[in-house]
Protein backbone atom coordinates (compact mmCIF):
# COMPACT_ATOMS: atom_id res chain seq x y z
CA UNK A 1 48.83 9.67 -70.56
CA UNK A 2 45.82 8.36 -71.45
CA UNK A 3 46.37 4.69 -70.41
CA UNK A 4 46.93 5.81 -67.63
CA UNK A 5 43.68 8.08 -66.76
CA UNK A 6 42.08 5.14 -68.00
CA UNK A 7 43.20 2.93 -65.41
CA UNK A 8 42.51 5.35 -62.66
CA UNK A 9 39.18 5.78 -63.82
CA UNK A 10 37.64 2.21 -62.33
CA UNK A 11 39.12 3.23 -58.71
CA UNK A 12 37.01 6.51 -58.43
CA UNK A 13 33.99 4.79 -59.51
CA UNK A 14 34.21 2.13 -56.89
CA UNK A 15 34.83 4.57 -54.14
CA UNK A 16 32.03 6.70 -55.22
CA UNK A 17 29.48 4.35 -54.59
CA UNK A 18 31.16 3.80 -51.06
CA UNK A 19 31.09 7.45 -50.03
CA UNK A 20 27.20 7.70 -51.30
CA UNK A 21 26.65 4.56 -48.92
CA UNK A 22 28.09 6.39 -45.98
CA UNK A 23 26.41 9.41 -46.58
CA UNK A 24 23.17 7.91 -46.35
CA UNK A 25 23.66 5.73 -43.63
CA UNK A 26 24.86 8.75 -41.38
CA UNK A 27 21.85 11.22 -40.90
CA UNK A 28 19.85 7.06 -39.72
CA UNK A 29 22.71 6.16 -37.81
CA UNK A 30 22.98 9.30 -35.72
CA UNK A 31 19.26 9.69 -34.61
CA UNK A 32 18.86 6.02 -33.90
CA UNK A 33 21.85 6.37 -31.76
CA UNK A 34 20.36 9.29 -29.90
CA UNK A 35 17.39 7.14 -29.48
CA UNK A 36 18.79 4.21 -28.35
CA UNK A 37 20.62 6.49 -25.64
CA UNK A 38 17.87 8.21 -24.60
CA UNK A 39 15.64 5.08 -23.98
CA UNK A 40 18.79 3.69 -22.18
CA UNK A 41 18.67 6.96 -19.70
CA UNK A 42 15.24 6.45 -19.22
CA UNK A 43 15.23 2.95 -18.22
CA UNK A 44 17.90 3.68 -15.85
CA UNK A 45 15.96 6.79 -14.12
CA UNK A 46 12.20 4.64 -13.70
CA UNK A 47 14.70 2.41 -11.95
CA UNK A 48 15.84 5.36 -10.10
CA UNK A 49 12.66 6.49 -9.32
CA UNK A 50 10.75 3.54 -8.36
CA UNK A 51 13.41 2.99 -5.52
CA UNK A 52 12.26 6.55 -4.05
CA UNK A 53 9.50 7.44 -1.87
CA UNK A 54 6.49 9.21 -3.70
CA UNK A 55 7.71 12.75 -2.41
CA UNK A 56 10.86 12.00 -3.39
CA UNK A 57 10.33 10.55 -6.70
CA UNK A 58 7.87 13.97 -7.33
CA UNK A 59 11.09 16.38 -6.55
CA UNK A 60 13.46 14.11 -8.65
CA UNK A 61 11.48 14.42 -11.65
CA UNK A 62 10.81 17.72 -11.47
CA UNK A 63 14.42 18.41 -11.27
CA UNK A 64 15.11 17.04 -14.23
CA UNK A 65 12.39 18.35 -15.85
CA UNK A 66 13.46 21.89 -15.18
CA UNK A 67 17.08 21.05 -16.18
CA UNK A 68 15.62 19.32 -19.28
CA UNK A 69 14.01 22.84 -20.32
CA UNK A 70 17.24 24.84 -19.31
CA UNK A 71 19.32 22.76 -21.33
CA UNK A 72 17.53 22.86 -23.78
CA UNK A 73 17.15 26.37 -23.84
CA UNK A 74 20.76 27.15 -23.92
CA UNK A 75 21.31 24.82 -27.01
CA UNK A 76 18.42 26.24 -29.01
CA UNK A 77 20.00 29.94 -28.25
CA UNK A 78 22.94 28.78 -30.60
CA UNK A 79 23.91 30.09 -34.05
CA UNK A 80 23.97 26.75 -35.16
CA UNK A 81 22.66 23.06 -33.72
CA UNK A 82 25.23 20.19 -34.45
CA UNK A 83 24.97 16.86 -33.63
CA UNK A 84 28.22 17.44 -31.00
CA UNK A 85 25.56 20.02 -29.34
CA UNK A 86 22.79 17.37 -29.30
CA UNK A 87 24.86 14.49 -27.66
CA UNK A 88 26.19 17.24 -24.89
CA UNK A 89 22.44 17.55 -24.31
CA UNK A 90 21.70 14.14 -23.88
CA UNK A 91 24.51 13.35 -21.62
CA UNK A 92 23.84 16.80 -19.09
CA UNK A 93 20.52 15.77 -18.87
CA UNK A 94 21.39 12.29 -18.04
CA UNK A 95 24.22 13.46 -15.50
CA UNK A 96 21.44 15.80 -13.58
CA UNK A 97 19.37 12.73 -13.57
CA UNK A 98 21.71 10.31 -12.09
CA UNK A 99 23.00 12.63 -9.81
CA UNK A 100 19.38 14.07 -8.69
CA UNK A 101 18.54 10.06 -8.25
CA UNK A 102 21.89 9.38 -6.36
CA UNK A 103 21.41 12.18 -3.80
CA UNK A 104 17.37 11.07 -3.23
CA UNK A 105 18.67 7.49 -2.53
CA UNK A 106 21.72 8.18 -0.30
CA UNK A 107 19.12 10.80 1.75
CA UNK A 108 16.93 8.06 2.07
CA UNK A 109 19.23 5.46 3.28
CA UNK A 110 20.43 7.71 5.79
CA UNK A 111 17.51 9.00 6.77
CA UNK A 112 14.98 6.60 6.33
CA UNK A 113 12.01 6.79 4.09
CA UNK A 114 8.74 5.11 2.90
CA UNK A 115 9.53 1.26 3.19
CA UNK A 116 12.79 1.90 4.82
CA UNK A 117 13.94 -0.29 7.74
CA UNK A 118 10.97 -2.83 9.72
CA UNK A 119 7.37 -2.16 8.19
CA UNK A 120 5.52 -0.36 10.44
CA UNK A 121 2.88 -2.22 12.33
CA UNK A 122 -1.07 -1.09 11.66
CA UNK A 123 -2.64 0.86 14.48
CA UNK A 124 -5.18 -0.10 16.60
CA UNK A 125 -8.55 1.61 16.96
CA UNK A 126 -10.21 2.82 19.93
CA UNK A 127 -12.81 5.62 20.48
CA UNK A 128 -13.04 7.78 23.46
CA UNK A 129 -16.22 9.85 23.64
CA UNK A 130 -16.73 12.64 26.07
CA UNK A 131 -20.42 13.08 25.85
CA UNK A 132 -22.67 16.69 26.74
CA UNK A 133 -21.99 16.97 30.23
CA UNK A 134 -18.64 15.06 30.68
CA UNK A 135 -17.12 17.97 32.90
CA UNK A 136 -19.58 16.61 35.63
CA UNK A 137 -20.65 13.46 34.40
CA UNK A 138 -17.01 12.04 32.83
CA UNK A 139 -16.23 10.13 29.71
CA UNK A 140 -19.00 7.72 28.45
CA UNK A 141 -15.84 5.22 29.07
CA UNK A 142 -14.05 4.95 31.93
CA UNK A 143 -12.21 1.62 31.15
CA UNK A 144 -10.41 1.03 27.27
CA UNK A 145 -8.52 -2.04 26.41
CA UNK A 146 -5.19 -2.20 24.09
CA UNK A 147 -3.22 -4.59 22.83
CA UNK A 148 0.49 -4.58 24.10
CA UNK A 149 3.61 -3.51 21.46
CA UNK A 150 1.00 -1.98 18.86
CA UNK A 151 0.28 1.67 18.32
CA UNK A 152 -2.84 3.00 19.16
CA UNK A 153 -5.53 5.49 16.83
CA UNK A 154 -7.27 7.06 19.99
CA UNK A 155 -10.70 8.92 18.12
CA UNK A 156 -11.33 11.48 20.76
CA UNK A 157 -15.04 12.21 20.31
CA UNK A 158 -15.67 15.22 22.50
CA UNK A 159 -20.03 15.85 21.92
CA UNK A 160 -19.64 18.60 24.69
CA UNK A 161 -20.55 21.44 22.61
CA UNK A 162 -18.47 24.71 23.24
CA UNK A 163 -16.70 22.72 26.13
CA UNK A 164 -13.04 22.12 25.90
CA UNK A 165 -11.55 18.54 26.58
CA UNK A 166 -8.39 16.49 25.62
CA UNK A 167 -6.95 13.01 26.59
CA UNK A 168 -3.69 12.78 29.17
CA UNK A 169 -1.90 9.43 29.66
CA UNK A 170 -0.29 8.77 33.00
CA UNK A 171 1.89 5.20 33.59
CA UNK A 172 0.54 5.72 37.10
CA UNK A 173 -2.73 7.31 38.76
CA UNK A 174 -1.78 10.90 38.83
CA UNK A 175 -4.80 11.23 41.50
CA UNK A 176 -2.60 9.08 44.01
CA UNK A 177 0.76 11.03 42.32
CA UNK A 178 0.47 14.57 41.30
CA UNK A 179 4.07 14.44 40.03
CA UNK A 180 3.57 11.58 37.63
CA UNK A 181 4.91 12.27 34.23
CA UNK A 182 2.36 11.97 31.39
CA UNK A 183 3.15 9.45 28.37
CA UNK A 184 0.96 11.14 25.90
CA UNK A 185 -0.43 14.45 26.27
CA UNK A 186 -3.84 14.74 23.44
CA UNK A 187 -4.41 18.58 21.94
CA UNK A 188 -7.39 20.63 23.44
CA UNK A 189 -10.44 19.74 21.70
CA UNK A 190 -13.17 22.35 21.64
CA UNK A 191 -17.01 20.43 20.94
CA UNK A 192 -18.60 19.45 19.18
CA UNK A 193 -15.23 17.60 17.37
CA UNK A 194 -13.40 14.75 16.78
CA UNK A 195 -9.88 14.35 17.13
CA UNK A 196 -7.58 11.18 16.20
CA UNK A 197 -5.00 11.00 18.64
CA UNK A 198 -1.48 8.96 17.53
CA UNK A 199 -0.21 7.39 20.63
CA UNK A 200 2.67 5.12 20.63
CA UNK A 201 2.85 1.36 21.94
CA UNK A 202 2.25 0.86 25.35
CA UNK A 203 3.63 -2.12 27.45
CA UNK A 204 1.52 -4.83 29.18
CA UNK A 205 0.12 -3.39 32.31
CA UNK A 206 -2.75 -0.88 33.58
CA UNK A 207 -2.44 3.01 33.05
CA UNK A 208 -4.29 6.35 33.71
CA UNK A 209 -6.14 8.94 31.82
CA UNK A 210 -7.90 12.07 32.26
CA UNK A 211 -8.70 15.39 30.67
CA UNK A 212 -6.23 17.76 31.65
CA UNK A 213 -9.07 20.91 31.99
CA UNK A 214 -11.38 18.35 34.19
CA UNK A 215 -9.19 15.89 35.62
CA UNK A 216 -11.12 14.98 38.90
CA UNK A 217 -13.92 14.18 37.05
CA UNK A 218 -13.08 13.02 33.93
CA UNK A 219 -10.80 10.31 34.41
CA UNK A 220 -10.09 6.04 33.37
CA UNK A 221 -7.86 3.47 33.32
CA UNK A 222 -6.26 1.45 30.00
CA UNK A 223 -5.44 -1.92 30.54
CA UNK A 224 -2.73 -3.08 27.56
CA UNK A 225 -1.76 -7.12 27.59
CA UNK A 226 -1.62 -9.62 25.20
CA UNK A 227 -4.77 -10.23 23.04
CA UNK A 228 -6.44 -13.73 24.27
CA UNK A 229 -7.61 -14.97 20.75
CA UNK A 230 -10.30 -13.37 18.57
CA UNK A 231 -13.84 -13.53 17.27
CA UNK A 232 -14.96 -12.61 14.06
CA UNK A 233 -18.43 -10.74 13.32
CA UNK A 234 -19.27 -10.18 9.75
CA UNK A 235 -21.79 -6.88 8.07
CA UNK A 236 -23.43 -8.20 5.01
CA UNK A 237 -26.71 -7.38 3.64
CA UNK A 238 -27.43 -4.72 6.61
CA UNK A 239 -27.44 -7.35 9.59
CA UNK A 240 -25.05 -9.07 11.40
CA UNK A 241 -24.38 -12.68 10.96
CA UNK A 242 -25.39 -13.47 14.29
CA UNK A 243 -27.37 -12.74 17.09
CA UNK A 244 -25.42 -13.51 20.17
CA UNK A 245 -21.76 -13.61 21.30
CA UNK A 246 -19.96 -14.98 23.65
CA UNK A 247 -17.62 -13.53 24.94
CA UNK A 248 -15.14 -14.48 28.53
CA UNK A 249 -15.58 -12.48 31.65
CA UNK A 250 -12.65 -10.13 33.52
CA UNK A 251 -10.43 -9.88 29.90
CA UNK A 252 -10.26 -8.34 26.86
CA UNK A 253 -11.29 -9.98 23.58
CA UNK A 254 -10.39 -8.69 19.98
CA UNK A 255 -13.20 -9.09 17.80
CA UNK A 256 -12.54 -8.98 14.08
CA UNK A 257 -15.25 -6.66 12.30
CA UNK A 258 -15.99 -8.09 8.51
CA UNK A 259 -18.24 -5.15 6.99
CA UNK A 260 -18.75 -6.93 3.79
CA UNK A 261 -21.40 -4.40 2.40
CA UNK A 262 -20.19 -1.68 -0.57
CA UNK A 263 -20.50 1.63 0.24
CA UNK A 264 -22.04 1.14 3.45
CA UNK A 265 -21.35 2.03 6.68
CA UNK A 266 -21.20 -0.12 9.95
CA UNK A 267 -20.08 -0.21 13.34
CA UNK A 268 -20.04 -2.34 17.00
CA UNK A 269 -21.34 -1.15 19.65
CA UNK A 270 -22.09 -2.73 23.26
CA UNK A 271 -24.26 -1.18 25.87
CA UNK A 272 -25.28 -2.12 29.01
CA UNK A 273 -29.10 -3.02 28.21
CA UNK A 274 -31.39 -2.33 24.93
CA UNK A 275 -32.30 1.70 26.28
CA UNK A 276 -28.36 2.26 25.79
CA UNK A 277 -27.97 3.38 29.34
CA UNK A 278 -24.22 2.97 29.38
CA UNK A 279 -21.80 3.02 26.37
CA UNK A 280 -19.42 0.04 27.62
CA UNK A 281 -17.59 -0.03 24.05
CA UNK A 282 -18.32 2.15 20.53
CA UNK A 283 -16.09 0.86 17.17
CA UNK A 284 -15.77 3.20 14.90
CA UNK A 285 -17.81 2.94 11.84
CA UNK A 286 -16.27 1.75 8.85
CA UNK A 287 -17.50 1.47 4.63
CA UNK A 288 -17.14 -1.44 3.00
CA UNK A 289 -15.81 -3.73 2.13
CA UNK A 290 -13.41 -3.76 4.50
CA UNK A 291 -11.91 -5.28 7.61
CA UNK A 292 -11.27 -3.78 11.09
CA UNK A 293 -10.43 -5.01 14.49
CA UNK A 294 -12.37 -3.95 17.52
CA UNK A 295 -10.47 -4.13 21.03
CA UNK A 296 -13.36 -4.64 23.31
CA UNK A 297 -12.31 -3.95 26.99
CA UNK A 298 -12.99 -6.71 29.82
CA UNK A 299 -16.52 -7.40 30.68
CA UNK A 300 -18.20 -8.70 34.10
CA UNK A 301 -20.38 -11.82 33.45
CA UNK A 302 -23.77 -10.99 32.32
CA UNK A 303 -25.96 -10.21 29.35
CA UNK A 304 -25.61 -6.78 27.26
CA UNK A 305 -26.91 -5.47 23.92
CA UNK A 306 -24.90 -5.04 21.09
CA UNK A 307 -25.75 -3.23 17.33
CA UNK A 308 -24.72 -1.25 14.74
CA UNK A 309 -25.48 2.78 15.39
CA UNK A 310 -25.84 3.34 11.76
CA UNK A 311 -28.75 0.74 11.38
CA UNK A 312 -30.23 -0.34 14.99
CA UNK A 313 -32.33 -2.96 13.59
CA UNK A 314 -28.75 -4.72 13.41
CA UNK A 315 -28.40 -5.52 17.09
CA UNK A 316 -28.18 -8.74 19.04
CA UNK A 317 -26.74 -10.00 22.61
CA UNK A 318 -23.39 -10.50 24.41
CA UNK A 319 -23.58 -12.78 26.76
CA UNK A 320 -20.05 -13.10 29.24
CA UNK A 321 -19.07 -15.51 30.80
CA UNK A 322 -21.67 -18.34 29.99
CA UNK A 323 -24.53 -18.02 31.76
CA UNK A 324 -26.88 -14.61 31.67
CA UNK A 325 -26.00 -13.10 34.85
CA UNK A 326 -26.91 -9.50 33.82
CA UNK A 327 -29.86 -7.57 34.00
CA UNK A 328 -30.14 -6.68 30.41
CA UNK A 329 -33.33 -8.05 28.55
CA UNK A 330 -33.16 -9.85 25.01
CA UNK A 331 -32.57 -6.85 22.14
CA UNK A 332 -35.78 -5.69 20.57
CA UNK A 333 -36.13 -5.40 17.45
CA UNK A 334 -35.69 -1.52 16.54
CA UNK A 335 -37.30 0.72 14.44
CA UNK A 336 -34.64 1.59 11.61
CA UNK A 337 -33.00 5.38 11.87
């Protein structure tokens, strides 16, 4: 009897030692697990969420935010917190996750969302002003140029104070046709404002606008085609880079505006002679640095004056088509404003 408790002796003392081992190892293996899940879900949901759109990245996450609190909630309200109880934690909040992710990206792809389908193409920038006096006197232009298949950001400048105005598009002179259907229809805009107008791509040709309160008086034509090449003017240290361009007669030119000074607004303007008697194109002023196209409309030959309304002393000449024809005098120097 006791040979033979002494031979069963060494076999529980080897198996002790095994036990002890496992016992240790399990409250390291189980939290390590846990983390290595966790940091698994989370990799899986940035993936999830840098597919979305801002907006619906924002919703996603709060989502599972909220169903990270619930959750957790209901498994804190137990008796007793297991291990079984923490796993079922990690894998609901993992399920609302993928599921919250799953629904964002299947809305998007049917729907369409930021960076979905073609890019979309960067408006072009054109300023309408409807200065004191436009109900009798009419828009300070009567002729805007646009490039064809491009959107356009129409800044409605109506300086008529307590006047209203808008901007109506017609494919056809609504003077000749009463019936003709408007394109693009601009909200009432009681002075002084501003208003930035969206209006979609237009086709090559020549169309119509007028204010729909004064349209006998306040009315223009927009001639869209294909922009014939480009010149570049560059802003730095608060003058332009040159004094004179030259520009063709009878089209429109695009003229890429460089404003290389920080913090600092410029603009283009071009009026008919150095007293600014007629506004024949106004940019819209932009800080730098930055880079902005102008789409000047089609000029008769002659010479015109051209500077920056934010700092006049930046001014120069435009000749068109060669030779001065115009009656415009070389730009004096101005006094800054």
């Amino acid at each position: 009897m006791t040979d033979q408790m002494t031979d069963d002796e060494p076999t529980t003392e080897e198996e002790h030692p095994k036990g002890s081992r496992e016992g240790l190892l399990l409250p390291i293996a189980i939290p390590v697990a846990v983390l290595a899940l966790i940091l698994l879900i989370l990799f899986g949901f940035s993936r999830i969420l840098l597919s979305l759109s801002h907006d619906a990245a924002t919703v996603v996450a709060l989502i599972v935010a909220v169903s990270i609190i619930t959750i957790a909630t209901l498994i804190a309200s137990r008796d007793r917190l297991t291990n079984g109880a923490l796993f079922s934690m990690v894998g609901a909040v993992a399920g609302v996750a993928m599921l919250a992710g799953g629904v964002a990206i299947l809305a998007i792809g049917k729907g369409g969302g930021e960076g979905a389908g073609k890019p979309t193409q960067k408006p072009q920038a054109i300023t309408l002003v409807a200065p004191k006096g436009a109900a009798t006197a009419g828009f300070a232009q009567t002729s805007l140029t646009a490039q064809a298949g491009l959107p356009i950001e129409l800044r409605f400048d109506n300086q008529d104070p307590g006047v209203q105005h808008n901007v109506v598009i017609f494919p056809e002179d609504p003077t000749k046709n009463p019936q003709a259907t408007a394109l693009f229809t601009g909200d009432l805009v009681s002075g002084p404002a501003t208003q930035t107008y969206d209006v979609p791509a237009l086709k090559s040709g020549t169309y119509y606008f007028h204010c729909a309160v004064h349209p006998t008086t306040m009315t223009g034509t927009i001639t869209v085609g294909a922009s014939t090449g480009g010149i570049t003017l560059v802003a730095q240290g608060i003058q332009f880079d040159t004094k004179t361009l030259d520009l063709p007669p009878n089209q429109p030119v695009t003229i890429t505006f460089d404003n290389r000074d920080a913090g600092t607004p410029h603009n283009f303007s071009i009026y008919s002679d150095p007293q600014k008697s007629k506004t024949l194109f106004q940019g819209d002023q932009v800080v730098g640095p930055t880079t902005t196209e102008y789409h000047v409309p089609a000029l008769q030959p002659g010479t015109y004056y051209f500077q920056c309304d934010v700092h006049p002393t930046m001014n120069g000449s435009v000749v068109v088509g060669g030779s001065a024809g115009g009656s415009a005098s070389p730009p004096p120097t101005a006094s800054p404003s």
